[in-house]
N, C-alpha and C. Protein backbone atom coordinates (compact mmCIF):
# COMPACT_ATOMS: atom_id res chain seq x y z
N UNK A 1 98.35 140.65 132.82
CA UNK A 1 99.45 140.03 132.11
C UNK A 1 99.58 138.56 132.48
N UNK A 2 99.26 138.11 134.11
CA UNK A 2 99.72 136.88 134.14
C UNK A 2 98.37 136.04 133.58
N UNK A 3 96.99 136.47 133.71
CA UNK A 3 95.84 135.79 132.48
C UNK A 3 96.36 135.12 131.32
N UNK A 4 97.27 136.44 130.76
CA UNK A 4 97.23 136.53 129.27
C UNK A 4 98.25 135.52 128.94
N UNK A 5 99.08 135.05 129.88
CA UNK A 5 100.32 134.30 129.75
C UNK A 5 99.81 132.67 130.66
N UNK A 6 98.77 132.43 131.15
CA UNK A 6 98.06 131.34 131.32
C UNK A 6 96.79 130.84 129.96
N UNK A 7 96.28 131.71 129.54
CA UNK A 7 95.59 131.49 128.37
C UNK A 7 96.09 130.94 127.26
N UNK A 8 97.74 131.75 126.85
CA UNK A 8 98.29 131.44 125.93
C UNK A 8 99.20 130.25 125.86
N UNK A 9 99.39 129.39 127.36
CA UNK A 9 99.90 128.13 128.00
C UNK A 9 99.03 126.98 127.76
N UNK A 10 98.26 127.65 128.05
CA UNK A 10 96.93 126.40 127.66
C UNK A 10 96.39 126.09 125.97
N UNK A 11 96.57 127.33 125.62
CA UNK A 11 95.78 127.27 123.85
C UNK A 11 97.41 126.24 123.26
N UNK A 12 99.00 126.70 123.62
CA UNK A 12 99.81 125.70 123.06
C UNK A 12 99.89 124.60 123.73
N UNK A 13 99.13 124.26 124.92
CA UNK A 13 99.14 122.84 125.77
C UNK A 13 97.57 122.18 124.28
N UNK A 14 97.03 122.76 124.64
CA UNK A 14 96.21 122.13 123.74
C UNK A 14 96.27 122.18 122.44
N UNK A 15 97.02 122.95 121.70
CA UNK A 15 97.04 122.66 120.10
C UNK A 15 98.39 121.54 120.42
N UNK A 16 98.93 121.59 121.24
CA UNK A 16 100.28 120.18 120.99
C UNK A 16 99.46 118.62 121.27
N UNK A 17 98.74 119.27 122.28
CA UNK A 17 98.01 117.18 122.58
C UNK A 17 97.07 117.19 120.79
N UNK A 18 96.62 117.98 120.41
CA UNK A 18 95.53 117.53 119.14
C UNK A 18 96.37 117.54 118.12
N UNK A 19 97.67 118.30 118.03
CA UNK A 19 98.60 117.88 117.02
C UNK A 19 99.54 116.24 117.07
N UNK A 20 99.52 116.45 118.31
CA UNK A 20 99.84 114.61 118.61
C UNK A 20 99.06 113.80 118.41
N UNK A 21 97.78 114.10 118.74
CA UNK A 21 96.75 112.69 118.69
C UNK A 21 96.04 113.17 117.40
N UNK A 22 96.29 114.06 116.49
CA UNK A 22 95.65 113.94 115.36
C UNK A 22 96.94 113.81 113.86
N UNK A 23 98.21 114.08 114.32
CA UNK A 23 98.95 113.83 113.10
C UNK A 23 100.34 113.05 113.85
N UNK A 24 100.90 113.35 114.93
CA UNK A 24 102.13 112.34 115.08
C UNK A 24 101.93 111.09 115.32
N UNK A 25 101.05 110.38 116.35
CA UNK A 25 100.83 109.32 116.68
C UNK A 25 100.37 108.42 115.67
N UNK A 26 99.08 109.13 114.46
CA UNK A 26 98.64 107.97 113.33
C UNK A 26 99.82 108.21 112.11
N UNK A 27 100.40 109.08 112.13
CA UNK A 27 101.99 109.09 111.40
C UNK A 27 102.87 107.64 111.85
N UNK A 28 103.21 108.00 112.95
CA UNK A 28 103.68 106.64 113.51
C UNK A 28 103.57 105.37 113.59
N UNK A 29 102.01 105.06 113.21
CA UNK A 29 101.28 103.85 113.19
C UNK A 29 101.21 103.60 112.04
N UNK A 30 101.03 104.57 110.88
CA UNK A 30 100.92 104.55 109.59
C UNK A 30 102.22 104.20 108.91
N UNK A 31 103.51 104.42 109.09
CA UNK A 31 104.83 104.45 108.76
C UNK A 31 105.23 103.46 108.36
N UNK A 32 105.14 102.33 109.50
CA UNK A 32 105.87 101.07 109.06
C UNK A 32 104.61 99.95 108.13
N UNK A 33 103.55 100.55 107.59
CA UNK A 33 102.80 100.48 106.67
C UNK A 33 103.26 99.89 105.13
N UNK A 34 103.27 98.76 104.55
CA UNK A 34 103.92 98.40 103.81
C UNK A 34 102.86 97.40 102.33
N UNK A 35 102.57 98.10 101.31
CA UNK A 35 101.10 97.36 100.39
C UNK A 35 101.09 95.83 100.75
N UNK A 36 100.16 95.31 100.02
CA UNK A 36 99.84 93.99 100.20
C UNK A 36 99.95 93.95 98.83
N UNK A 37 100.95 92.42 99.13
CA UNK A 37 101.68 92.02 97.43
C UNK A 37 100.91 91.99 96.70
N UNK A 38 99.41 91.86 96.77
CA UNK A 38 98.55 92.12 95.18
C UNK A 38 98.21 93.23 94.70
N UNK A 39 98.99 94.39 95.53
CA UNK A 39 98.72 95.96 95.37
C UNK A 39 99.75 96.58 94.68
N UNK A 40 99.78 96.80 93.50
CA UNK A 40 100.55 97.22 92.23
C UNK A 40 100.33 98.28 92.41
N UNK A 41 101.22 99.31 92.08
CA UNK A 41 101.68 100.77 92.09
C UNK A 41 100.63 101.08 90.60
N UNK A 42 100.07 102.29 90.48
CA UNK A 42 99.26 102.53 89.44
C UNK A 42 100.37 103.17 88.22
N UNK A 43 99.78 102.52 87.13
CA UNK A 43 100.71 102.91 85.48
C UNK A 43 100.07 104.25 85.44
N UNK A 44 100.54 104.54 84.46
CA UNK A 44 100.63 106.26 84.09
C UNK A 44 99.27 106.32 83.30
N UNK A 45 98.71 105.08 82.76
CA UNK A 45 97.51 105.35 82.04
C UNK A 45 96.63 105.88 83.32
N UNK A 46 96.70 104.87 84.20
CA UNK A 46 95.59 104.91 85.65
C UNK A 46 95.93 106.07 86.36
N UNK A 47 96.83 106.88 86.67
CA UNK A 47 97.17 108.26 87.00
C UNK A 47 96.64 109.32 86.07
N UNK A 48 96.87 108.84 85.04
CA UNK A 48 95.83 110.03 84.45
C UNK A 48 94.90 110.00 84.56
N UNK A 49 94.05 108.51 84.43
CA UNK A 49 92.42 108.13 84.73
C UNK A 49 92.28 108.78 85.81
N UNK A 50 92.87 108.49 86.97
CA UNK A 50 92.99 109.07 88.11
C UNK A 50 92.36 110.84 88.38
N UNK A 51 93.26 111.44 87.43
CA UNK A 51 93.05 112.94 87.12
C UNK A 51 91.68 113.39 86.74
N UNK A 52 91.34 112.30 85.69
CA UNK A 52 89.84 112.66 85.30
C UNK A 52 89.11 112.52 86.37
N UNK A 53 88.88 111.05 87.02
CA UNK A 53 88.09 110.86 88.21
C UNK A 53 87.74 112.38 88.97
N UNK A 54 89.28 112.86 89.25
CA UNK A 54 89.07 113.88 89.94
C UNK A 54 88.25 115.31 89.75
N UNK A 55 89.14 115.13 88.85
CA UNK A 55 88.40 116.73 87.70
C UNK A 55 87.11 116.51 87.54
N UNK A 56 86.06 115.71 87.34
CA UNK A 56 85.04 114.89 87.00
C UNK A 56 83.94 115.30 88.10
N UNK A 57 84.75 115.40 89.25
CA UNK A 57 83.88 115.14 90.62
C UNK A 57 83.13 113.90 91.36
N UNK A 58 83.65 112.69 90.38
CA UNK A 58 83.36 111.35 91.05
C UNK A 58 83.54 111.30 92.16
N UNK A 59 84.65 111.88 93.06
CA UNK A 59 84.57 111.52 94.41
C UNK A 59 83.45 111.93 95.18
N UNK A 60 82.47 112.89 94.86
CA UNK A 60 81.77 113.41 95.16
C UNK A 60 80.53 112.32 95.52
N UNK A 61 80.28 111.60 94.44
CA UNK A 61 78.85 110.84 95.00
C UNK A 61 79.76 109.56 95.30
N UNK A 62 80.96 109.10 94.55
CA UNK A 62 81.20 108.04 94.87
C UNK A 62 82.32 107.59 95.92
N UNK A 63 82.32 106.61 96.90
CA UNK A 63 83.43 106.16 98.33
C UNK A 63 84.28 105.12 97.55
N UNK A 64 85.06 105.22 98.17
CA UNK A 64 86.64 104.38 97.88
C UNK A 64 86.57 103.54 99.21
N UNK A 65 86.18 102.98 100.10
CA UNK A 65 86.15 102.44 101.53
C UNK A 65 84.83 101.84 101.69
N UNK A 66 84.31 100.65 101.37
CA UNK A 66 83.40 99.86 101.87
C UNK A 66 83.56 99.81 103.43
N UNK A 67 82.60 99.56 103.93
CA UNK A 67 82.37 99.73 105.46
C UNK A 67 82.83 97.58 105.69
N UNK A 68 82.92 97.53 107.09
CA UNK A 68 82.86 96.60 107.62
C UNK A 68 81.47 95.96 107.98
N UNK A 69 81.08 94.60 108.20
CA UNK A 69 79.88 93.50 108.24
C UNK A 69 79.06 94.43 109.39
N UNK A 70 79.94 94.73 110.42
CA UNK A 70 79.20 95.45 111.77
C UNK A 70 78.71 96.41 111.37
N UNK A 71 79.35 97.31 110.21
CA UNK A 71 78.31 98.70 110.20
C UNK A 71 78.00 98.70 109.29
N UNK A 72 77.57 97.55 108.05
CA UNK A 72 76.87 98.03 106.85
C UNK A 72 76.62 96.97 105.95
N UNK A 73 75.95 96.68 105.15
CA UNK A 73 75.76 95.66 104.48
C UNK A 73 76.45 95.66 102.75
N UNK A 74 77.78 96.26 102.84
CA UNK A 74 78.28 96.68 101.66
C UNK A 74 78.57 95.20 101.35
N UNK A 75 79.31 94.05 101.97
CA UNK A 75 79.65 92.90 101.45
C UNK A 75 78.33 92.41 100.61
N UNK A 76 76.84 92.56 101.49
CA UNK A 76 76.03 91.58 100.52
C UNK A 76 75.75 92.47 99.64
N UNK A 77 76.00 93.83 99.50
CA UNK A 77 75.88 94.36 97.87
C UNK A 77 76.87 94.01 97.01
N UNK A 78 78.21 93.56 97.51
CA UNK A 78 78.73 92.99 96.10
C UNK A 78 79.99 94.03 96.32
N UNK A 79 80.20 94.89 96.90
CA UNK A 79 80.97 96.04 96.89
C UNK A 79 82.70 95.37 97.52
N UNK A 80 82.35 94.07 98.24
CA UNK A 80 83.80 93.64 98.70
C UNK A 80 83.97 93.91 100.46
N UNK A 81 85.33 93.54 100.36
CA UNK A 81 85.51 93.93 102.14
C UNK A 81 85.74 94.88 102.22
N UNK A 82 85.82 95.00 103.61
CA UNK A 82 86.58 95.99 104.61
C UNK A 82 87.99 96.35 104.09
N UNK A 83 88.55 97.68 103.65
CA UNK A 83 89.78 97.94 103.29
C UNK A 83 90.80 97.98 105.09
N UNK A 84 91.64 98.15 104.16
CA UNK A 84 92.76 98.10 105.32
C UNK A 84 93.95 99.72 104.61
N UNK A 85 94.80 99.99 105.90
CA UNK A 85 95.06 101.53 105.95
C UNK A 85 96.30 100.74 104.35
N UNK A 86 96.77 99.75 104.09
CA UNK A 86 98.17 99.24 103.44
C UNK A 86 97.39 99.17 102.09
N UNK A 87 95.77 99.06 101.57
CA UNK A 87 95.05 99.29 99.97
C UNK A 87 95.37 100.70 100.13
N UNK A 88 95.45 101.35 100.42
CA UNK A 88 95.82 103.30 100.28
C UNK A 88 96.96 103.44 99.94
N UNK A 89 98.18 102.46 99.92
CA UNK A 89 99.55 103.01 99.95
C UNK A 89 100.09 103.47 98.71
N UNK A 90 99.01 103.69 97.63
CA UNK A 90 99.76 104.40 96.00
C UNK A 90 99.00 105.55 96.09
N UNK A 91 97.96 105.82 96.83
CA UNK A 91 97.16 106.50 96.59
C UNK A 91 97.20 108.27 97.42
N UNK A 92 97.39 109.03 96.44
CA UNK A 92 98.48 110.18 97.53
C UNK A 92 97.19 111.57 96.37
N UNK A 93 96.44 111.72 96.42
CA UNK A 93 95.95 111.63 97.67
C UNK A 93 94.72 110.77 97.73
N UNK A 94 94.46 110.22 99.51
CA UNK A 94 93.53 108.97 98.76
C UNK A 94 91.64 109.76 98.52
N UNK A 95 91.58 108.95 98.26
CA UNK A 95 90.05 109.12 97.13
C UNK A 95 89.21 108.32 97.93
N UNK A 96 88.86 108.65 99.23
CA UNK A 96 87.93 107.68 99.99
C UNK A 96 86.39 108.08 99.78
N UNK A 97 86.35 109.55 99.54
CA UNK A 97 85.11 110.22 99.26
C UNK A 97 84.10 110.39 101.00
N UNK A 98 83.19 111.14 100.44
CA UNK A 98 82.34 111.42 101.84
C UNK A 98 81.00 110.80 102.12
N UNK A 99 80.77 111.14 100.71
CA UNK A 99 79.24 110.03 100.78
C UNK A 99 78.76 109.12 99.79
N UNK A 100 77.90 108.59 99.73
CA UNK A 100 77.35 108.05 98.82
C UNK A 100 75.96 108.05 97.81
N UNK A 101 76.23 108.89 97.29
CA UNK A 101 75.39 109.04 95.86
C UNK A 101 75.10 108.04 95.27
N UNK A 102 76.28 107.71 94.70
CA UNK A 102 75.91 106.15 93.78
C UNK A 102 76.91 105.31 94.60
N UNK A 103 77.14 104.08 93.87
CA UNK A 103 77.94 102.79 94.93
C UNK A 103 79.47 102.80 95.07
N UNK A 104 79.76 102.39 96.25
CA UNK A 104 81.28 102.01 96.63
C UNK A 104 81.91 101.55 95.09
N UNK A 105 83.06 102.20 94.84
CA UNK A 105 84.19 101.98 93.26
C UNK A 105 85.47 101.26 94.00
N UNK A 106 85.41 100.77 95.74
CA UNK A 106 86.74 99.93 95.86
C UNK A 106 86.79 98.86 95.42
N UNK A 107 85.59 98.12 94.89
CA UNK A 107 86.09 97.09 94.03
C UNK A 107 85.65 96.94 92.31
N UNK A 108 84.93 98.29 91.51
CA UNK A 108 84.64 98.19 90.79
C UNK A 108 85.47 97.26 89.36
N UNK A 109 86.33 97.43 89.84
CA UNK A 109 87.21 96.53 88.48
C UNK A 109 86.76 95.27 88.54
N UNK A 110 86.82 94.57 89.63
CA UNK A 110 86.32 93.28 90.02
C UNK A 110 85.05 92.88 89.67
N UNK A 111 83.80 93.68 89.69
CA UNK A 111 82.86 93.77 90.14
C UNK A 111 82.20 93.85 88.45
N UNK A 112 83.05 94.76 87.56
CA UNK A 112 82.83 95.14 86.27
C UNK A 112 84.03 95.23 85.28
N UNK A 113 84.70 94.25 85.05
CA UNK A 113 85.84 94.22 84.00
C UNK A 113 85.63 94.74 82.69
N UNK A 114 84.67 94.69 82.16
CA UNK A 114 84.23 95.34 80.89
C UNK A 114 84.67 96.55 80.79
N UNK A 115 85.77 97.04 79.39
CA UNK A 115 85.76 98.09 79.53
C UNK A 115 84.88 98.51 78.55
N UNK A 116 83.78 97.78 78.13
CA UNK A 116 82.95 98.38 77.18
C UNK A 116 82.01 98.89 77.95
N UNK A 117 81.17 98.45 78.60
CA UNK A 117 80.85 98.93 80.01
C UNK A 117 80.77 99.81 80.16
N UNK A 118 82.08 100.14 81.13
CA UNK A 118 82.48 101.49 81.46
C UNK A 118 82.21 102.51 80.36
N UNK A 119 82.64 102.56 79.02
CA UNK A 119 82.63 103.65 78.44
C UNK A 119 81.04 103.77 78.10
N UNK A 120 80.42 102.56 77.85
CA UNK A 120 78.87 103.34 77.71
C UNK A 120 78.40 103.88 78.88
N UNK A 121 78.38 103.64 80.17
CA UNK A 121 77.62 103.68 80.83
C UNK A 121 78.61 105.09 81.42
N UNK A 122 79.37 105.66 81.16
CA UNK A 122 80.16 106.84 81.01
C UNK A 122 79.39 107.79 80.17
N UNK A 123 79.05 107.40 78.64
CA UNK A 123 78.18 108.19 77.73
C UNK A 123 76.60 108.03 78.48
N UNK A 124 76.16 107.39 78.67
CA UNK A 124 75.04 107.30 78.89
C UNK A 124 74.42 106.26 80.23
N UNK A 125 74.07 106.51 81.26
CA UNK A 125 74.25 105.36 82.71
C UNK A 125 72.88 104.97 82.56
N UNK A 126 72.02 105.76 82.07
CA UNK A 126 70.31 105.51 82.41
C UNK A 126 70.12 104.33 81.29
N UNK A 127 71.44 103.85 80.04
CA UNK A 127 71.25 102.49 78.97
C UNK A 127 71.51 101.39 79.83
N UNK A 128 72.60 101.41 80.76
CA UNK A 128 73.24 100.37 82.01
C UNK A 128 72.59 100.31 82.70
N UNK A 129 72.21 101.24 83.68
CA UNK A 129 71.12 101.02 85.13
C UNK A 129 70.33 102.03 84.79
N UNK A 130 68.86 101.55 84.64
CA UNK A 130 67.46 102.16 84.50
C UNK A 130 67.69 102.99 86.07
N UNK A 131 66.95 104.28 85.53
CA UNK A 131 66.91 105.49 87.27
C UNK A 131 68.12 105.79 87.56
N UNK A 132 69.49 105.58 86.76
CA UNK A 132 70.71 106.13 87.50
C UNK A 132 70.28 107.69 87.38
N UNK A 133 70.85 108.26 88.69
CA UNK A 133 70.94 109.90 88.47
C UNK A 133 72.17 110.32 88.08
N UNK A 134 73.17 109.20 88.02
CA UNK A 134 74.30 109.78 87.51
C UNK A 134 74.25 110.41 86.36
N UNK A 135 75.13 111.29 86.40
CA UNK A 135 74.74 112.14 85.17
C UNK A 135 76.00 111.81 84.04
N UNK A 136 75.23 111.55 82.90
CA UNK A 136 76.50 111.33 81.56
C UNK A 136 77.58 112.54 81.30
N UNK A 137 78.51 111.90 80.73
CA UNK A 137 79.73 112.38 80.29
C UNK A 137 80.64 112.38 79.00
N UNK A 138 79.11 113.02 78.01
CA UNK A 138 79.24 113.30 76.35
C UNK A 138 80.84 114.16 76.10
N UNK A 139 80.86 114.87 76.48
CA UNK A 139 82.49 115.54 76.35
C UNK A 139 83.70 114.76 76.74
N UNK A 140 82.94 113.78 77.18
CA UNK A 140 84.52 112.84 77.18
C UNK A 140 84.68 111.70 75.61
N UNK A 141 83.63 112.26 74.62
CA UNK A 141 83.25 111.08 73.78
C UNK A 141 83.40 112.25 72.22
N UNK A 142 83.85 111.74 71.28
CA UNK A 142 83.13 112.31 69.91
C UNK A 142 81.89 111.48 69.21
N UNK A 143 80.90 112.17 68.99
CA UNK A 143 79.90 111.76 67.54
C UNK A 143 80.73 111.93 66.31
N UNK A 144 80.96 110.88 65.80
CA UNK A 144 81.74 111.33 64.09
C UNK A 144 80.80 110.45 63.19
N UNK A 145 81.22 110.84 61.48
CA UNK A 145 80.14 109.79 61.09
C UNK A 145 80.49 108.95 60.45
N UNK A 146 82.24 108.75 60.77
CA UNK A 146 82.42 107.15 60.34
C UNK A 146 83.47 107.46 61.24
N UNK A 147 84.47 105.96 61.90
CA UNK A 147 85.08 105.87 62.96
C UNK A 147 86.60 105.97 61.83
N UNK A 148 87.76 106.26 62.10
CA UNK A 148 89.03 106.92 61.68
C UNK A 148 90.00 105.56 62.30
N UNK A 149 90.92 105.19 61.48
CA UNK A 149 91.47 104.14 62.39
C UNK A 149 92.18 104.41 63.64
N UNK A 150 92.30 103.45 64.69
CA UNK A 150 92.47 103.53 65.81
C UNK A 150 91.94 103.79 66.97
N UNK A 151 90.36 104.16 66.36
CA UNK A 151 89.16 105.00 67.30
C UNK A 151 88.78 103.69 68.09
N UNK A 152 88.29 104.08 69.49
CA UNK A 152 87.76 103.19 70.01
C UNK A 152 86.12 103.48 69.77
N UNK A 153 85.29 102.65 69.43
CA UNK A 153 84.07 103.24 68.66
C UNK A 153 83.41 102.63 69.66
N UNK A 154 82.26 103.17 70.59
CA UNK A 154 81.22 102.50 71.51
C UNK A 154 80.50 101.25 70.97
N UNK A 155 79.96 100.55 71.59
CA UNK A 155 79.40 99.24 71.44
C UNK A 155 77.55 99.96 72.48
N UNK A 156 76.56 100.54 71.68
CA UNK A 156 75.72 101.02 72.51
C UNK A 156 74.60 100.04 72.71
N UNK A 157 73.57 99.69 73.47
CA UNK A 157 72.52 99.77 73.33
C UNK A 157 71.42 100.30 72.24
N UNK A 158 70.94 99.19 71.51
CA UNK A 158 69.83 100.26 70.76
C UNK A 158 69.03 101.29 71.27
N UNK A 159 68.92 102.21 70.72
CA UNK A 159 68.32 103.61 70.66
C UNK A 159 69.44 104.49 70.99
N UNK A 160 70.52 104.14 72.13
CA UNK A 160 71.71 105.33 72.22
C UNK A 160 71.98 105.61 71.59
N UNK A 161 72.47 105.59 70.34
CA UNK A 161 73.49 105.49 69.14
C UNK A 161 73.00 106.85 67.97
N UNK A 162 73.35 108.04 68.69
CA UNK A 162 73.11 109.14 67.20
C UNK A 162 72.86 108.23 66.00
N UNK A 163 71.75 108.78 65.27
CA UNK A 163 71.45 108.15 63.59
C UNK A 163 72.57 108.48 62.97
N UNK A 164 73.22 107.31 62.60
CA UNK A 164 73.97 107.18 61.63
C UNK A 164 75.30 107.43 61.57
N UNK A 165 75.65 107.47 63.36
CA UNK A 165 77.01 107.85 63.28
C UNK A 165 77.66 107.19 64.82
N UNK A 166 78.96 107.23 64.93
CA UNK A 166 79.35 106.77 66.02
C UNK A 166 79.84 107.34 66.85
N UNK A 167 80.09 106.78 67.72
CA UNK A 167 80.70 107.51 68.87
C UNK A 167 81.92 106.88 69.53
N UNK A 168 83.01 107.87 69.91
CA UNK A 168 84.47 107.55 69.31
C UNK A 168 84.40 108.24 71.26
N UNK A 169 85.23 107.12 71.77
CA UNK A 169 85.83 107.73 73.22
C UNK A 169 87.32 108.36 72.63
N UNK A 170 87.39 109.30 73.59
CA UNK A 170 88.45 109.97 73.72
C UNK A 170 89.69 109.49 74.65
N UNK A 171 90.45 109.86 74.77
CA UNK A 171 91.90 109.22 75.35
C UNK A 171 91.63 109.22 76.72
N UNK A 172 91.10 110.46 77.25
CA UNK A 172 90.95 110.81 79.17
C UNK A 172 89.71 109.93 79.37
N UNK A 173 88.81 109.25 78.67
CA UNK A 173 87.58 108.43 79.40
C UNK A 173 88.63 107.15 79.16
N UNK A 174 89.14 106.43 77.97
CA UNK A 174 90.05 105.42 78.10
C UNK A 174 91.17 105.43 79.53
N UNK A 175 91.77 106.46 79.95
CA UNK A 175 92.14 106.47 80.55
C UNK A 175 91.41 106.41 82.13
N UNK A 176 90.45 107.06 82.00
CA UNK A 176 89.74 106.80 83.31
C UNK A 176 88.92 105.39 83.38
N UNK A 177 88.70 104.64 82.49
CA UNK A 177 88.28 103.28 82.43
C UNK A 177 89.45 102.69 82.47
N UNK A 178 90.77 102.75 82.12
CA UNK A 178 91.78 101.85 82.86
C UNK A 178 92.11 102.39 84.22
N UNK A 179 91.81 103.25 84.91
CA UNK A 179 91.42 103.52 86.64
C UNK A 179 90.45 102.92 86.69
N UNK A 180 89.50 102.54 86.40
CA UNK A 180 88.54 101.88 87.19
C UNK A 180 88.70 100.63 86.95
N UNK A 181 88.99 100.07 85.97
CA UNK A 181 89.76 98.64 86.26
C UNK A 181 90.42 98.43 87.07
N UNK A 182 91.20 98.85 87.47
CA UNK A 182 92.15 98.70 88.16
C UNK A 182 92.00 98.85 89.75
N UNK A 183 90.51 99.06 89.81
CA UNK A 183 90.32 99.17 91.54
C UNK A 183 89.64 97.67 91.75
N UNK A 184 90.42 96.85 91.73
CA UNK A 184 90.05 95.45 92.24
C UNK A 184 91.01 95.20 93.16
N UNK A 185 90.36 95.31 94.50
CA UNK A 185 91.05 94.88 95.81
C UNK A 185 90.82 93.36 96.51
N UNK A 186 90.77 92.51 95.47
CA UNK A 186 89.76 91.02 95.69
C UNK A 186 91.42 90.54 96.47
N UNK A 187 92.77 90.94 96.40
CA UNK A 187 93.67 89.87 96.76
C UNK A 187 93.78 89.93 98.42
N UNK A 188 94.12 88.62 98.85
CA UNK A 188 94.38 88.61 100.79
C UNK A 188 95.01 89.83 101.13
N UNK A 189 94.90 90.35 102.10
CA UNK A 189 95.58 91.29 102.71
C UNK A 189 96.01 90.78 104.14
N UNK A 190 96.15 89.80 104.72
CA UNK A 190 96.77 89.06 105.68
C UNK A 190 97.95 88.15 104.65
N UNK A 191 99.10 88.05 104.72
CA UNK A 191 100.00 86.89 104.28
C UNK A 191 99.11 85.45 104.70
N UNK A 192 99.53 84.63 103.89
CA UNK A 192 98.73 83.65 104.44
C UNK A 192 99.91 82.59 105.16
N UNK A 193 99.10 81.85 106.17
CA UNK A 193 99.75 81.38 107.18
C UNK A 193 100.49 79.97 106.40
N UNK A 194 101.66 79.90 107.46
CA UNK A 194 102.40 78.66 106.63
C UNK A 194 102.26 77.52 107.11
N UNK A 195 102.27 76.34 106.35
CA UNK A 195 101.79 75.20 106.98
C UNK A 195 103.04 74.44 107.54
C-alpha cells in the first residue's frame, strides 16, 4: 500500500511540472500578447477561405511559419521572415502545418497578389509551375459552355482550357483565394523607434 501511494505521488508530481511547463507558463507568456498594427482580424470571406484551406488538406504539404536565417534559407527563397507568436493572434486554430511538401503560404499574398493566379494554378498547378505535384482542384471550378453573368470565368494558359468552353470558379475557391491574399505578413512587427 505504501508503494502504491508513492507511485501515485510521483505520476501527480510529474503530470503537474509537464502541465506547468507545457500549458501554464507559455499561457502566461502568451497572454499579454497583443497583434501587430498591420495584423487585421480576417473578414468572413477569408474565414471561409480559411475552411476550405482546411477541408482541402493544404495544411498538410503546406507551413504557415518560415524558419529563421540560422536554421534555414526560407528568406532567400522569397518566403519572408521569421514570424513572431503576435502574426497568430486571429488565427484560432493556427495553421502552422508540419511539413513541407510544397512552399511556406506565410507570405503568399505578398509574394502572389494575383487572384487570377491563384484560381488557375488551383485548377491546374503543373500550367503555373512545370513538376508541381500538387495536385489540382477541378471541383472547386465549373466547365460551362458559355459564362452566365457574374461568373468569375478563368483566364488559362493555352491548352488548359476545355474546347470550347469555360471555366467558372465557384464561391469556396474565391473564397479561399481571398485567404490566401490575405497572408501577407510584409508589415514591422517591432513598433518603430521614436526619434
Amino acid at each position: 500500500m505504501h508503494d502504491e501511494f508513492k507511485l501515485l505521488s510521483g505520476a501527480m508530481v510529474t503530470l503537474a511540472l509537464a502541465t506547468s511547463a507545457l500549458v501554464i507558463v507559455p499561457f502566461m507568456q502568451l497572454n499579454p500578447v497583443q497583434p501587430p498594427a498591420g495584423l487585421k482580424p480576417y473578414t468572413s470571406a477569408q474565414l471561409r477561405g480559411r475552411e476550405v484551406y482546411i477541408k482541402n488538406g493544404c495544411i498538410y504539404c503546406h507551413s504557415q511559419q518560415p524558419r529563421d536565417k540560422s536554421q534555414a534559407p526560407d528568406d532567400q527563397r522569397g518566403w519572408g521572415r521569421a514570424p513572431v507568436a503576435a502574426d497568430y493572434y486571429y488565427d484560432k486554430p493556427h495553421l502552422l502545418g508540419t511539413m513541407r511538401t510544397g512552399p511556406d503560404l506565410f507570405n503568399i499574398g505578398a509574394r502572389q497578389p494575383s487572384a487570377d493566379w491563384h484560381l488557375g494554378h488551383l485548377f491546374q498547378p503543373r500550367a503555373y509551375t512545370p513538376g508541381s505535384i500538387m495536385p489540382s482542384y477541378p471541383f472547386l471550378f465549373e466547365v460551362k459552355d458559355a459564362a452566365e453573368p457574374g461568373d468569375r470565368v478563368l483566364t488559362l494558359p493555352p491548352g488548359y482550357t476545355p474546347g470550347g468552353k469555360v471555366v467558372v470558379a465557384r464561391q469556396e475557391v474565391l473564397d479561399l483565394v481571398t485567404y490566401l491574399q490575405g497572408m501577407d505578413h510584409t508589415y514591422p512587427v517591432l513598433p518603430e523607434a521614436k526619434k
